[in-house]
C-alpha atoms as a PDB file:
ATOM      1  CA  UNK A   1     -34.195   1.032   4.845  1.00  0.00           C
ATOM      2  CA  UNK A   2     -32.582  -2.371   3.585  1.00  0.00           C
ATOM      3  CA  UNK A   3     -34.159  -5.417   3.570  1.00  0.00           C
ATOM      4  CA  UNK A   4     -32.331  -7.168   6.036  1.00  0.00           C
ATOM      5  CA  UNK A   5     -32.225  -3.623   8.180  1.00  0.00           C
ATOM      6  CA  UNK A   6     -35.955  -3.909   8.346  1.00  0.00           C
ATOM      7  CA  UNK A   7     -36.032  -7.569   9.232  1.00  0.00           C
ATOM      8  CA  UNK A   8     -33.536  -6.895  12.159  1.00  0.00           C
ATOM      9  CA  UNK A   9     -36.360  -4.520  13.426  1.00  0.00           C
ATOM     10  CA  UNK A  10     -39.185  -7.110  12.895  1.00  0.00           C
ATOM     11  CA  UNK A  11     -36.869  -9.645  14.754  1.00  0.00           C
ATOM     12  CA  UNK A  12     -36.846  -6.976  17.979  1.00  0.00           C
ATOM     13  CA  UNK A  13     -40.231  -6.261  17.700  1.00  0.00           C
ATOM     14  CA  UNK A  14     -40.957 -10.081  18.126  1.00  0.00           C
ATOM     15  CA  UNK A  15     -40.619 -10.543  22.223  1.00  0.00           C
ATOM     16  CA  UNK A  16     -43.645  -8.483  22.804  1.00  0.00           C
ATOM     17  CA  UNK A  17     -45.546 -11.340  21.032  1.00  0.00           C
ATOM     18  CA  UNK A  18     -43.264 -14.139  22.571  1.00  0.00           C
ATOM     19  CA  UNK A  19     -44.154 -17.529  22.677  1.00  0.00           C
ATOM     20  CA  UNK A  20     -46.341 -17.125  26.073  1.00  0.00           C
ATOM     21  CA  UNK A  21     -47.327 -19.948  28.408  1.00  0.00           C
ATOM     22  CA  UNK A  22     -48.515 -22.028  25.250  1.00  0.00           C
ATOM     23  CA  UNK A  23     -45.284 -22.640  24.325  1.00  0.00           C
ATOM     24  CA  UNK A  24     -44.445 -25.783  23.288  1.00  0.00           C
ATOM     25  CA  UNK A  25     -40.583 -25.812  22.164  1.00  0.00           C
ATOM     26  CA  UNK A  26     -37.540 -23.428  23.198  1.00  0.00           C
ATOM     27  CA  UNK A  27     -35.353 -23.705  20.063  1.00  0.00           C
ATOM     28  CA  UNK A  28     -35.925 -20.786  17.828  1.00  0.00           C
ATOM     29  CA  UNK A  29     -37.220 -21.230  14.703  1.00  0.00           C
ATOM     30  CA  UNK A  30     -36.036 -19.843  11.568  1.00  0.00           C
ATOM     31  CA  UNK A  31     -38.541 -18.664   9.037  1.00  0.00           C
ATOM     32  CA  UNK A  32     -37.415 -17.760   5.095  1.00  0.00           C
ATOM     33  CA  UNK A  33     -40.380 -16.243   3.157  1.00  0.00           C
ATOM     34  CA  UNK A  34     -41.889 -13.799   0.958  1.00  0.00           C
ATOM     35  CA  UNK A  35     -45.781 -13.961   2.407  1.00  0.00           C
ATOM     36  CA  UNK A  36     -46.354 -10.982   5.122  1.00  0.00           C
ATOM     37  CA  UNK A  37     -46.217 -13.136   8.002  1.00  0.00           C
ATOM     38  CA  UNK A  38     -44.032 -10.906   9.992  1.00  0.00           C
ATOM     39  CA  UNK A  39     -44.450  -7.317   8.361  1.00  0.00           C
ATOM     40  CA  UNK A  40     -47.927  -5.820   7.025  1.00  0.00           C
ATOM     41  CA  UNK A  41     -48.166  -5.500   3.232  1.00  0.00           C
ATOM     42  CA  UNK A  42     -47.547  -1.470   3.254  1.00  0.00           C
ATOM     43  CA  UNK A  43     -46.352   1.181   1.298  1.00  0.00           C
ATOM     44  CA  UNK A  44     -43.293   1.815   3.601  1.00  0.00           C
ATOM     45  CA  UNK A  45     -41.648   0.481   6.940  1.00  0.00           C
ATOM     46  CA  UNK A  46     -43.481   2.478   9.446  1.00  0.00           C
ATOM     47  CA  UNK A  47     -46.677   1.408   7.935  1.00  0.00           C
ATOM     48  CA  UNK A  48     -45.375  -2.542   7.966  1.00  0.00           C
ATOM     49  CA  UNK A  49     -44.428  -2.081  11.573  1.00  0.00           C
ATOM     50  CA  UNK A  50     -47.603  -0.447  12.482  1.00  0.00           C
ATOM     51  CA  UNK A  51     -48.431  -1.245  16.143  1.00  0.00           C
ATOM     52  CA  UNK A  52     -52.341  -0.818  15.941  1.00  0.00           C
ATOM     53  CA  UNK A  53     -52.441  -2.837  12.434  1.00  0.00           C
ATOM     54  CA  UNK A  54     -53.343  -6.642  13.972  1.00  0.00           C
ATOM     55  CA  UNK A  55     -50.423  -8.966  13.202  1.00  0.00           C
ATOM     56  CA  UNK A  56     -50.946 -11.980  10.819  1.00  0.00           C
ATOM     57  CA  UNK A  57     -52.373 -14.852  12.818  1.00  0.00           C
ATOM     58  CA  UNK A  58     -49.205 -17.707  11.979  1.00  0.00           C
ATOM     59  CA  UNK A  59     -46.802 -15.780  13.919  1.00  0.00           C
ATOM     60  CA  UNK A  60     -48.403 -16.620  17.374  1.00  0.00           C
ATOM     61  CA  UNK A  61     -47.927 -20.046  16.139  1.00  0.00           C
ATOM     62  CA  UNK A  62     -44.671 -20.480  14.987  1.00  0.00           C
ATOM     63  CA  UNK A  63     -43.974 -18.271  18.425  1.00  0.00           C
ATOM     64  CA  UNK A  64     -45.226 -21.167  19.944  1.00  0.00           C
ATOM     65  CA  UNK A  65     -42.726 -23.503  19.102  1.00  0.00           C
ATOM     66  CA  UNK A  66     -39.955 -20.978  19.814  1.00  0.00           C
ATOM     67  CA  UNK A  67     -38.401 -17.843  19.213  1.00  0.00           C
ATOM     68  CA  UNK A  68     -38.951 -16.759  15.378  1.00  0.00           C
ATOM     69  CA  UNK A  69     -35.262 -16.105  13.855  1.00  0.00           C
ATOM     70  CA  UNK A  70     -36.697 -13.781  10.029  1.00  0.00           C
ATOM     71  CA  UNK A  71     -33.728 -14.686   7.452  1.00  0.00           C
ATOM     72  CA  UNK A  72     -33.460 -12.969   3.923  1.00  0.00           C
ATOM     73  CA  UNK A  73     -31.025 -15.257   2.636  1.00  0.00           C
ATOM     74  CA  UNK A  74     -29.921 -18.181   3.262  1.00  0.00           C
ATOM     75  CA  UNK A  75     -26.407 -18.094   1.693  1.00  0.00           C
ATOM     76  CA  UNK A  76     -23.385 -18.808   4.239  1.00  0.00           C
ATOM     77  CA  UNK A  77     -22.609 -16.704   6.985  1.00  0.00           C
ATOM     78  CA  UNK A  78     -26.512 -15.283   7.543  1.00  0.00           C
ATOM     79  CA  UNK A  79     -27.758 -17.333  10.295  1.00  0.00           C
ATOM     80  CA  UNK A  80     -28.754 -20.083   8.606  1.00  0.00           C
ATOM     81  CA  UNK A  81     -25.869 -22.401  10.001  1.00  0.00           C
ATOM     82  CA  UNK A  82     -26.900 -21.278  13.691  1.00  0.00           C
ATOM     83  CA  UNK A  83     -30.693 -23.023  13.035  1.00  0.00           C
ATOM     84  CA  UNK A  84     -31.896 -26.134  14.053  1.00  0.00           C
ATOM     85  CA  UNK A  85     -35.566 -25.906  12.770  1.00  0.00           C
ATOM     86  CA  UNK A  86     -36.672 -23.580   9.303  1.00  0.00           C
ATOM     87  CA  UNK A  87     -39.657 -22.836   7.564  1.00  0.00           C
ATOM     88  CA  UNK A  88     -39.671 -21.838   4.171  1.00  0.00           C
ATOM     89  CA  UNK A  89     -43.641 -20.693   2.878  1.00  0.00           C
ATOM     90  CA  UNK A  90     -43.528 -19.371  -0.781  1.00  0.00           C
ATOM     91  CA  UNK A  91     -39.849 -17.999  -1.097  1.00  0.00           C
ATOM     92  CA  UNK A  92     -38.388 -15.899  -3.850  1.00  0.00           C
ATOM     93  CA  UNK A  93     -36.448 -17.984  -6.269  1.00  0.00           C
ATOM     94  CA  UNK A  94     -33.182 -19.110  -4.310  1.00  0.00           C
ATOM     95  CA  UNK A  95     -29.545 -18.068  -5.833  1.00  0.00           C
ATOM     96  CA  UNK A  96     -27.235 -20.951  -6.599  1.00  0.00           C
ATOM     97  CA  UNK A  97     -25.039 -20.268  -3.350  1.00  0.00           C
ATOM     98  CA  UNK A  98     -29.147 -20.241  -1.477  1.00  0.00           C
ATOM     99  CA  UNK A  99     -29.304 -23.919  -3.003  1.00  0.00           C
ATOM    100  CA  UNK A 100     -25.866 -24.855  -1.862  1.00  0.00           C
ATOM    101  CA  UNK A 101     -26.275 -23.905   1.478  1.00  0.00           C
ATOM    102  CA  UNK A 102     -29.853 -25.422   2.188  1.00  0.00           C
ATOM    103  CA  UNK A 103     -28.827 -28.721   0.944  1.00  0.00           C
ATOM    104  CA  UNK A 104     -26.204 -28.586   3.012  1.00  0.00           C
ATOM    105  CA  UNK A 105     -27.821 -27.185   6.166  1.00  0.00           C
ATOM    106  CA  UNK A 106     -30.540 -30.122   6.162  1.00  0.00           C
ATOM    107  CA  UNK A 107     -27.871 -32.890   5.102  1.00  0.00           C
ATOM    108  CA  UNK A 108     -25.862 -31.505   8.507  1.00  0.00           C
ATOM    109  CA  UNK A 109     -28.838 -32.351  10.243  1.00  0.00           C
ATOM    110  CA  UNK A 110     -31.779 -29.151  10.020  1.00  0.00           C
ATOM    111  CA  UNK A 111     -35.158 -29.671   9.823  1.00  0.00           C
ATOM    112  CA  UNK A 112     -37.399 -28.306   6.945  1.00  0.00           C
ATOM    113  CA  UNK A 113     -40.794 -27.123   7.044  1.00  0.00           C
ATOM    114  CA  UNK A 114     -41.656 -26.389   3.016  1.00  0.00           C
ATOM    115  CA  UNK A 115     -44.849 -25.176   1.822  1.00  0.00           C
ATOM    116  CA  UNK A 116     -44.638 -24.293  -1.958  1.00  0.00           C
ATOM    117  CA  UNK A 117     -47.114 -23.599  -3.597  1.00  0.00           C
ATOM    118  CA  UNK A 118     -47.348 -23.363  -7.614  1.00  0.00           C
ATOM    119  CA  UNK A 119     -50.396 -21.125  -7.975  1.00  0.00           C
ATOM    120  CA  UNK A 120     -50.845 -19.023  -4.713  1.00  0.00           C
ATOM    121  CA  UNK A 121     -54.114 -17.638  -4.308  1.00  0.00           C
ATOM    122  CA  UNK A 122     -54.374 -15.077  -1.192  1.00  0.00           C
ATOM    123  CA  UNK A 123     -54.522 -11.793  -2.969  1.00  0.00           C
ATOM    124  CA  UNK A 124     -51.368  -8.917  -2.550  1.00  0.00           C
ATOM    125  CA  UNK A 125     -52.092  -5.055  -2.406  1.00  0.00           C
ATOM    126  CA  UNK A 126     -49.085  -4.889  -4.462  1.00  0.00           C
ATOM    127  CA  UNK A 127     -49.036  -5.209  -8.744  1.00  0.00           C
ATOM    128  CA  UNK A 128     -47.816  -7.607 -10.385  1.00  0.00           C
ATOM    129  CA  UNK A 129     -43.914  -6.541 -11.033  1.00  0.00           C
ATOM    130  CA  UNK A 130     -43.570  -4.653  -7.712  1.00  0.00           C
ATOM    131  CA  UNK A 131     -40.644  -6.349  -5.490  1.00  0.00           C
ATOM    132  CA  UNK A 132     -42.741  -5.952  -2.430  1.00  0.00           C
ATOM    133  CA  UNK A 133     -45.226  -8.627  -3.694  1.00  0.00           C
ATOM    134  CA  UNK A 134     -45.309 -12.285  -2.409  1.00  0.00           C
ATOM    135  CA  UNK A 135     -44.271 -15.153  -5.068  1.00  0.00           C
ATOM    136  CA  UNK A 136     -47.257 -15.828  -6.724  1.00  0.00           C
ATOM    137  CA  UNK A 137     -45.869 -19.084  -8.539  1.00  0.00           C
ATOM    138  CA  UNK A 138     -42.655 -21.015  -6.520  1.00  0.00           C
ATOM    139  CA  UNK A 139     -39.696 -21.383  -8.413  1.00  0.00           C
ATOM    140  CA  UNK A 140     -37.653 -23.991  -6.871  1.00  0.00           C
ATOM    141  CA  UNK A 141     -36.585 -26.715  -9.208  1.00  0.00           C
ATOM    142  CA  UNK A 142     -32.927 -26.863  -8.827  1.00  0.00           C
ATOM    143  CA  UNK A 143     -33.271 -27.698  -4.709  1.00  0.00           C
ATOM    144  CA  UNK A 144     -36.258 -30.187  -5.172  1.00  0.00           C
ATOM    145  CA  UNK A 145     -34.468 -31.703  -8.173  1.00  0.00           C
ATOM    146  CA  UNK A 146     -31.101 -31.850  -5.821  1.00  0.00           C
ATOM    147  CA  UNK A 147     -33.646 -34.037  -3.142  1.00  0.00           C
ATOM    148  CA  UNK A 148     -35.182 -36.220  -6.283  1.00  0.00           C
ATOM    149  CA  UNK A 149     -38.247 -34.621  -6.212  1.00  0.00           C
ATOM    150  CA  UNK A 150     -40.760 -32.791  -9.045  1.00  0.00           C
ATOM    151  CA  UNK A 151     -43.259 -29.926  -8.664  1.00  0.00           C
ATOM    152  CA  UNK A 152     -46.180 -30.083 -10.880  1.00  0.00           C
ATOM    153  CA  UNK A 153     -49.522 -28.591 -11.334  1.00  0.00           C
ATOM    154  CA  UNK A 154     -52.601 -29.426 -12.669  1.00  0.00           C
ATOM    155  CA  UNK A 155     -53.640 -26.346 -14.315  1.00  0.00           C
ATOM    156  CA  UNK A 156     -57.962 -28.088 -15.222  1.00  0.00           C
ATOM    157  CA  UNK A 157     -58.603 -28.317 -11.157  1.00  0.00           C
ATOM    158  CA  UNK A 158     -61.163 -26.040  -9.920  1.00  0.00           C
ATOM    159  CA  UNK A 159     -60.741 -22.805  -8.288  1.00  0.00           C
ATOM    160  CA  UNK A 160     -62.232 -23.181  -4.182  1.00  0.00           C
ATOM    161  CA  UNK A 161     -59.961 -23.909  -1.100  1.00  0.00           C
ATOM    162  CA  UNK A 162     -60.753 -27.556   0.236  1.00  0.00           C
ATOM    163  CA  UNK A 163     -59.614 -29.365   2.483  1.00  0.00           C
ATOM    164  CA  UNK A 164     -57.055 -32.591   2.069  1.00  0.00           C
ATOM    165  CA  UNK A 165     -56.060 -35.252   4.661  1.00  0.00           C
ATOM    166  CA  UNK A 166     -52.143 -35.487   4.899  1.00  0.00           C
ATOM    167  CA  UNK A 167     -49.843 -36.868   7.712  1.00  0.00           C
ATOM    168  CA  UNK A 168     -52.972 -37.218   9.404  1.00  0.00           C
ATOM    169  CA  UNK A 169     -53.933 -33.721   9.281  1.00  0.00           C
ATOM    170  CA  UNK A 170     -56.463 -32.137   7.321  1.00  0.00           C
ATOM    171  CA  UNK A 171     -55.311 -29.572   5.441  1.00  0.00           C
ATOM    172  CA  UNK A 172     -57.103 -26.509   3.701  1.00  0.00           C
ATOM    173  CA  UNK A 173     -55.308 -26.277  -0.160  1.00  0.00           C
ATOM    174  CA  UNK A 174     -56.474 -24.001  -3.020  1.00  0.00           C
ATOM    175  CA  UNK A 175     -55.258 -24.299  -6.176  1.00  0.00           C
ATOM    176  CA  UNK A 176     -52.598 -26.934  -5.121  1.00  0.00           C
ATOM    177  CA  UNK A 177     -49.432 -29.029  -6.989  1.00  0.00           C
ATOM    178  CA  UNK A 178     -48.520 -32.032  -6.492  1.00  0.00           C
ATOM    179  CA  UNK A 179     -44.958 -33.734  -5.411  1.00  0.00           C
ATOM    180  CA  UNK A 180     -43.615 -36.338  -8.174  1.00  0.00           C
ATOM    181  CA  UNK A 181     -40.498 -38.499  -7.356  1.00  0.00           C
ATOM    182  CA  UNK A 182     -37.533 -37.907  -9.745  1.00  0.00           C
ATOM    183  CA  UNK A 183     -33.875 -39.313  -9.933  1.00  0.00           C
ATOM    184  CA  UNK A 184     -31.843 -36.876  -7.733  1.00  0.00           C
ATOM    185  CA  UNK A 185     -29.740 -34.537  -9.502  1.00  0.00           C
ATOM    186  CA  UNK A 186     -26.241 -33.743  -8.466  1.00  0.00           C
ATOM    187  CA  UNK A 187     -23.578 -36.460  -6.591  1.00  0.00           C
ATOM    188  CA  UNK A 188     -24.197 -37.235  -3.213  1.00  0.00           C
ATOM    189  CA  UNK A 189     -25.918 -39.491  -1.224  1.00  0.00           C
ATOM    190  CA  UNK A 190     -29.543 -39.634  -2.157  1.00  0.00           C
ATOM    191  CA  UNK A 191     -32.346 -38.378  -0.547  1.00  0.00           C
ATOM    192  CA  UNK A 192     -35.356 -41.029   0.628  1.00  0.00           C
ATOM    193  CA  UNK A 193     -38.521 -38.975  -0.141  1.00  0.00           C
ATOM    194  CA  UNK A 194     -42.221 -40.417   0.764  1.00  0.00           C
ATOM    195  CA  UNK A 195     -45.000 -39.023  -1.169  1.00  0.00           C
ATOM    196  CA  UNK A 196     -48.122 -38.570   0.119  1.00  0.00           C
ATOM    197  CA  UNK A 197     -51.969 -37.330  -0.273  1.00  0.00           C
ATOM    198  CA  UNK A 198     -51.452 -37.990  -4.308  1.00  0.00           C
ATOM    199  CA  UNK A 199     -48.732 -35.695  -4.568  1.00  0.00           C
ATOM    200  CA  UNK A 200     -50.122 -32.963  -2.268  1.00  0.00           C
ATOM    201  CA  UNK A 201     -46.534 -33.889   0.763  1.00  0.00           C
ATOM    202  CA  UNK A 202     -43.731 -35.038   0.426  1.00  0.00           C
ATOM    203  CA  UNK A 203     -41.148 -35.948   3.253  1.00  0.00           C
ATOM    204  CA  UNK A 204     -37.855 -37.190   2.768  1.00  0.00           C
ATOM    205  CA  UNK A 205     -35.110 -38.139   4.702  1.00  0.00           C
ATOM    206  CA  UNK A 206     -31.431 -35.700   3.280  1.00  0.00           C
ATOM    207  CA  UNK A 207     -28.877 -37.171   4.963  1.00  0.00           C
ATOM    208  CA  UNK A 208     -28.902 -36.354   8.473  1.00  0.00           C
ATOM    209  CA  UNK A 209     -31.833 -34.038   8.412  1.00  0.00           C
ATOM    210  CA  UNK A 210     -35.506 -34.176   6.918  1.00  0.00           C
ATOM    211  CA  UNK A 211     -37.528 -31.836   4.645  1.00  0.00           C
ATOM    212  CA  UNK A 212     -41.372 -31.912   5.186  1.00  0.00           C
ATOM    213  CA  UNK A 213     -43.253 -30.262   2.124  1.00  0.00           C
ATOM    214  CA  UNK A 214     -46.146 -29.337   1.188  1.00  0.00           C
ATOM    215  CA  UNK A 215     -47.557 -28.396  -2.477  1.00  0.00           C
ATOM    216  CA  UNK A 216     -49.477 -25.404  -1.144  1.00  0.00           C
ATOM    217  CA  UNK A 217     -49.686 -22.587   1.030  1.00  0.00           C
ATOM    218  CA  UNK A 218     -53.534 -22.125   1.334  1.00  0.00           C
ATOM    219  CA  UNK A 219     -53.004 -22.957   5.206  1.00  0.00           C
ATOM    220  CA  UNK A 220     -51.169 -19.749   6.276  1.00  0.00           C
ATOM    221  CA  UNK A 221     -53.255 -17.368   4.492  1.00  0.00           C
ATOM    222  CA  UNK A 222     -53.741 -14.356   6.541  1.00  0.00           C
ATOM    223  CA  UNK A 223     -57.734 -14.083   6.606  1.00  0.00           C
ATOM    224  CA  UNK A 224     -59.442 -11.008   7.532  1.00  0.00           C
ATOM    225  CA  UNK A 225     -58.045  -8.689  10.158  1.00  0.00           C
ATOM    226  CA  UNK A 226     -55.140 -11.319  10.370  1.00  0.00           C
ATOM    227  CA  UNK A 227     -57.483 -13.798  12.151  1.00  0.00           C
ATOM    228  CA  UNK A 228     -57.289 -17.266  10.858  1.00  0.00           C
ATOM    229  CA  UNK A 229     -59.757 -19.980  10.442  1.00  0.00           C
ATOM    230  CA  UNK A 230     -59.934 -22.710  13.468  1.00  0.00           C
ATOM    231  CA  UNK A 231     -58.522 -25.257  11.123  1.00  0.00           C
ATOM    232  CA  UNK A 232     -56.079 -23.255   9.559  1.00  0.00           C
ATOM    233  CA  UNK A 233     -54.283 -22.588  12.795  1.00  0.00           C
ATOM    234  CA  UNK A 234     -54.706 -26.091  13.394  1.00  0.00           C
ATOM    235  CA  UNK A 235     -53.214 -27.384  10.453  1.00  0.00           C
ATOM    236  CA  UNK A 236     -50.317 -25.322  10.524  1.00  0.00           C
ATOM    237  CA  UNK A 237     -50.001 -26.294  14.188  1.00  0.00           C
ATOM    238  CA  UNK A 238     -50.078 -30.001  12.954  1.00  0.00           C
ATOM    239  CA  UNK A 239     -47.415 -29.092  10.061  1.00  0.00           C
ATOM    240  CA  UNK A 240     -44.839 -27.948  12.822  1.00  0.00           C
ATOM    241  CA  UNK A 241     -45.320 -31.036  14.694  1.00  0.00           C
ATOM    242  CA  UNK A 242     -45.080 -33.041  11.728  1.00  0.00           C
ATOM    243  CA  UNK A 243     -42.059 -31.494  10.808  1.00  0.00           C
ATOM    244  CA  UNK A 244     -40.057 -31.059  14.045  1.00  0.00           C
ATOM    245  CA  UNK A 245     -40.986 -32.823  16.521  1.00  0.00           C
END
């Protein structure tokens, strides 16, 4: 089955987790990404849509803050344009028309959640090479460049998830990069970015919409059995408020 067949499936399958009588927010939220958030790492579909196999613990919370929309692009014409509020945790590298698109979906006004992280450390069943693996190292110059900002990474840091204080949240990193400010590339009005935590968030202002990012993705690793750690949940709870509200 295609990609975007099995995603369609994943979509259905999401009202039987709903948002529940926690929920916070009715917009739906659109969510772009290559970690197993809302499929299990498996050798084929009917083992990733496995109804006894626990579900990945940061899909009850981004349920919370609305109905989760899965995209697997985000070129024109694939729902993009119908969201008000996106996530984007560790994406493939985006095409040209991807990069288009997004920087013109947040200048019209979207709302970006962006955790990219230049060394990822949660470990994948799949090899290195296989298409069905996560990104292990985010490759997303050309978009960041577009909003005048830098990923970089310092490769002497230990190895040992911490935790960071960031928008007032503290937040679990492993391994992270850091945000540098840059001289936007491309015409168009410039973005106003903020840098934070040494580097660790950024959030700018794109035109009429805002991209919240953070130099990481330690905080939505799955954990055992798909149960998360109090303060990941937290954090990432924090992270959506941060971003959207």
């Amino acid at each position: 089955m295609h990609k975007s067949a099995a995603l369609a499936a994943i979509a259905l399958s999401l009202g039987a987790c709903g948002a529940g009588p926690a929920q916070v927010a009715s917009g739906p939220v659109a969510l772009f990404t290559s970690l197993p958030v809302l499929w299990n790492e498996a050798p084929d579909l009917a083992a990733m849509l496995k109804p006894d196999t626990a579900p990945h613990w940061a899909r009850a919370v981004l349920a919370r803050r609305g109905p989760i929309t899965p995209l697997d692009t985000l070129a024109d014409g694939h729902g993009l344009e119908q969201a008000e509020r996106l996530v984007i945790a560790q994406p493939r590298p985006l095409s040209p028309e991807e990069n288009v698109a997004l920087d013109g979906w947040v200048r019209g006004g979207g709302k970006l959640l962006l955790l990219a992280d230049p060394a990822l450390t949660e470990d994948s069943l799949y090899a290195l090479g296989d298409r069905r693996r996560r990104q292990d190292v985010v490759l997303l110059s050309p978009i960041l460049a577009r909003w005048g900002l830098r990923l970089t990474f310092d490769e002497t840091q230990p190895l040992g998830e911490r935790n960071m204080a960031v928008l007032g949240i503290a937040i679990p990193v492993n391994l992270p990069g850091a945000f540098v400010a840059a001289l936007p590339v491309g015409g168009g009005a410039a973005a106003r970015c903020q840098i934070e935590a040494q580097g660790l968030a950024a959030r700018c202002k794109v035109g009429r919409g805002t991209v919240t990012a953070l130099a990481d993705a330690a905080v939505i690793e799955r954990g055992d059995d798909g149960a998360p750690h109090t303060v990941h949940a937290a954090a990432l709870t924090r992270l959506l408020e941060a971003a959207f509200d």
